[in-house]
Protein backbone atom coordinates (compact mmCIF):
# COMPACT_ATOMS: atom_id res chain seq x y z
CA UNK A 1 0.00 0.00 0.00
CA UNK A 2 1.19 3.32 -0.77
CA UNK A 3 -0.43 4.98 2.24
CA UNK A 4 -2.00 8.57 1.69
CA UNK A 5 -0.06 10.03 4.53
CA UNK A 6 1.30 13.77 3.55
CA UNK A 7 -1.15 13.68 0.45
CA UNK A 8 -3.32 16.42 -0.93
CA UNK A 9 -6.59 14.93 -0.91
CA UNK A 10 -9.61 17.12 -2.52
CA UNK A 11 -13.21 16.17 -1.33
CA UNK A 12 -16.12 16.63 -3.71
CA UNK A 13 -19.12 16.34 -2.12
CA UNK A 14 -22.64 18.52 -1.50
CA UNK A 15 -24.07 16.74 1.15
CA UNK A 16 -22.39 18.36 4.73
CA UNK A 17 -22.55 15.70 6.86
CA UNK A 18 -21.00 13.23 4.00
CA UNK A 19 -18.41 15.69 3.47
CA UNK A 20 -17.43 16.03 7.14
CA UNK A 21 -17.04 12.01 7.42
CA UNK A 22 -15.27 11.80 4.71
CA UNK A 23 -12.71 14.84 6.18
CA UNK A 24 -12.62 13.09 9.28
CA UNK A 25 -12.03 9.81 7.84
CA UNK A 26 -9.03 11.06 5.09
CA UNK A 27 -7.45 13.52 7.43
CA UNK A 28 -7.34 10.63 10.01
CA UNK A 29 -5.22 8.61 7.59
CA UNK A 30 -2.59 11.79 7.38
CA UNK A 31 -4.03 13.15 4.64
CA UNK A 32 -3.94 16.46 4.13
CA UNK A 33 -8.02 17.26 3.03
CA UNK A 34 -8.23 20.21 0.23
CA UNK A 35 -12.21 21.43 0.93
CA UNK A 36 -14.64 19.85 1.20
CA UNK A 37 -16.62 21.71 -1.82
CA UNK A 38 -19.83 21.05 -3.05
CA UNK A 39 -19.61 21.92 -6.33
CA UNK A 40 -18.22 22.11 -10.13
CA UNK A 41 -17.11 25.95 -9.18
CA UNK A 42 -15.76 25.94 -6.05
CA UNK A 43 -13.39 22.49 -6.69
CA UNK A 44 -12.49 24.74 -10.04
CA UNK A 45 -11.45 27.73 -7.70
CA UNK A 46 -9.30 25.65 -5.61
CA UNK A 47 -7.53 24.12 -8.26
CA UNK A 48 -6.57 27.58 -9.66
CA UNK A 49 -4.96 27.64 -6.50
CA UNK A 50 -3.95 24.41 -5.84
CA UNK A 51 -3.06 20.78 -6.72
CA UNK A 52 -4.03 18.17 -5.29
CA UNK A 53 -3.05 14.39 -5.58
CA UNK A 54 -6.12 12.69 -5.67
CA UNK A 55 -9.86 13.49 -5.24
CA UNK A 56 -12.67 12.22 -4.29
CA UNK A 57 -16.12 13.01 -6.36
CA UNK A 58 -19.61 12.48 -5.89
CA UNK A 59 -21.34 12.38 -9.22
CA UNK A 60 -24.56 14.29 -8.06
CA UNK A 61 -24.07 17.74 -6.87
CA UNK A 62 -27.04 19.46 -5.64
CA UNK A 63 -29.05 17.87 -8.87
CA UNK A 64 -26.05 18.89 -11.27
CA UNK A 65 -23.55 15.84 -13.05
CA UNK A 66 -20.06 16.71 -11.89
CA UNK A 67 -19.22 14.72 -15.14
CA UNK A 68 -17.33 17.91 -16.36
CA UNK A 69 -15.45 18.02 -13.30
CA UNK A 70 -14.04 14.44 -13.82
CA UNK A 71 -13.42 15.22 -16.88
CA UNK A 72 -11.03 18.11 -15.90
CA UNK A 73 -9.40 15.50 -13.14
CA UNK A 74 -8.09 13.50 -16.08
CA UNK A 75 -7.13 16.17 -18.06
CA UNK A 76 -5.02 17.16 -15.05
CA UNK A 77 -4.12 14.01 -14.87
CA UNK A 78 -4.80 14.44 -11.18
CA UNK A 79 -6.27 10.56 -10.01
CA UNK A 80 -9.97 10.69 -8.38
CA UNK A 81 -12.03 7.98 -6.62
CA UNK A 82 -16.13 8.57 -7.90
CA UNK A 83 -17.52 8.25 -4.51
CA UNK A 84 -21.56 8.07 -5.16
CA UNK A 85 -25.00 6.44 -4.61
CA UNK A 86 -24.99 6.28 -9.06
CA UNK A 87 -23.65 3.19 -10.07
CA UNK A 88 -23.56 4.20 -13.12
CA UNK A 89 -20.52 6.44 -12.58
CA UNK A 90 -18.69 3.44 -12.59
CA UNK A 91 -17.38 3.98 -16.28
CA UNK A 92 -15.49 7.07 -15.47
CA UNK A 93 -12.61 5.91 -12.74
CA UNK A 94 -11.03 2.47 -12.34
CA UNK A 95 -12.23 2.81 -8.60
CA UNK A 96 -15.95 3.71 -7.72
CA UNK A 97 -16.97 3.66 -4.26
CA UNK A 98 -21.03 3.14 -3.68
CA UNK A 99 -22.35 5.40 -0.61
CA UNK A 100 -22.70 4.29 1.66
CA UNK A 101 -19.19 4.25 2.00
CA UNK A 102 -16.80 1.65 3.63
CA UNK A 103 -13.74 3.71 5.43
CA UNK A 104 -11.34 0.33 4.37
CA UNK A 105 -13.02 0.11 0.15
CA UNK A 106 -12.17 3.83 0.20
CA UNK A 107 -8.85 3.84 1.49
CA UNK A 108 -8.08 1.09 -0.63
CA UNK A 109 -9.71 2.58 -3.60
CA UNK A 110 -7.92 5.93 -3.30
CA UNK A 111 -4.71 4.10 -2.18
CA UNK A 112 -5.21 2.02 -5.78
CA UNK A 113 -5.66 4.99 -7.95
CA UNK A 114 -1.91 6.21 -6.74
CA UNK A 115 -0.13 3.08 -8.20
């Protein structure tokens, strides 16, 4: 395992109380968690301003896809974990996480899209 210790982690994610478990959960493994943010512009803001080294994203913000946000995490060839209740978000990440979440799949997950 590569271990996410030291790593820039940006959280995606509109629903609060999701977004402070998962901030709990990452920056309890040493991360270092960039947001959360809840949606497309506010995870574009903070990557004007910073980079992180992997992401997690829901696929639903608020009722809008964050498709075009995934899309900008692989032009950026920055690595992201699609954590979300729509399974059909599957096809955009080798790693997809279904909410609810298990802390272990999603360290793995996010620990897998590193290699």
């Amino acid at each position: 395992m590569t271990g996410l210790k030291g790593l820039r982690v940006l959280i995606v994610e509109d629903e609060m109380l999701i977004a402070m478990d998962l901030e709990a959960v990452i920056s309890g493994w040493g991360a270092e968690v960039l947001g959360p943010v809840p949606n497309i512009d506010r995870a574009l803001a903070l990557l004007s301003e910073q980079r992180p080294d992997v992401a997690t994203l829901d696929m639903n913000l608020s009722g809008v896809s964050s498709l075009p946000l995934a899309e900008e995490f692989a032009a950026r060839k920055i690595p992201f974990v699609v954590v979300s209740g729509y399974s059909a978000a599957d096809h955009l990440t080798n790693r997809f996480v279904k909410k609810p979440y298990d802390e272990g799949v999603l360290r793995q997950a996010l620990e897998d899209v590193l290699l």
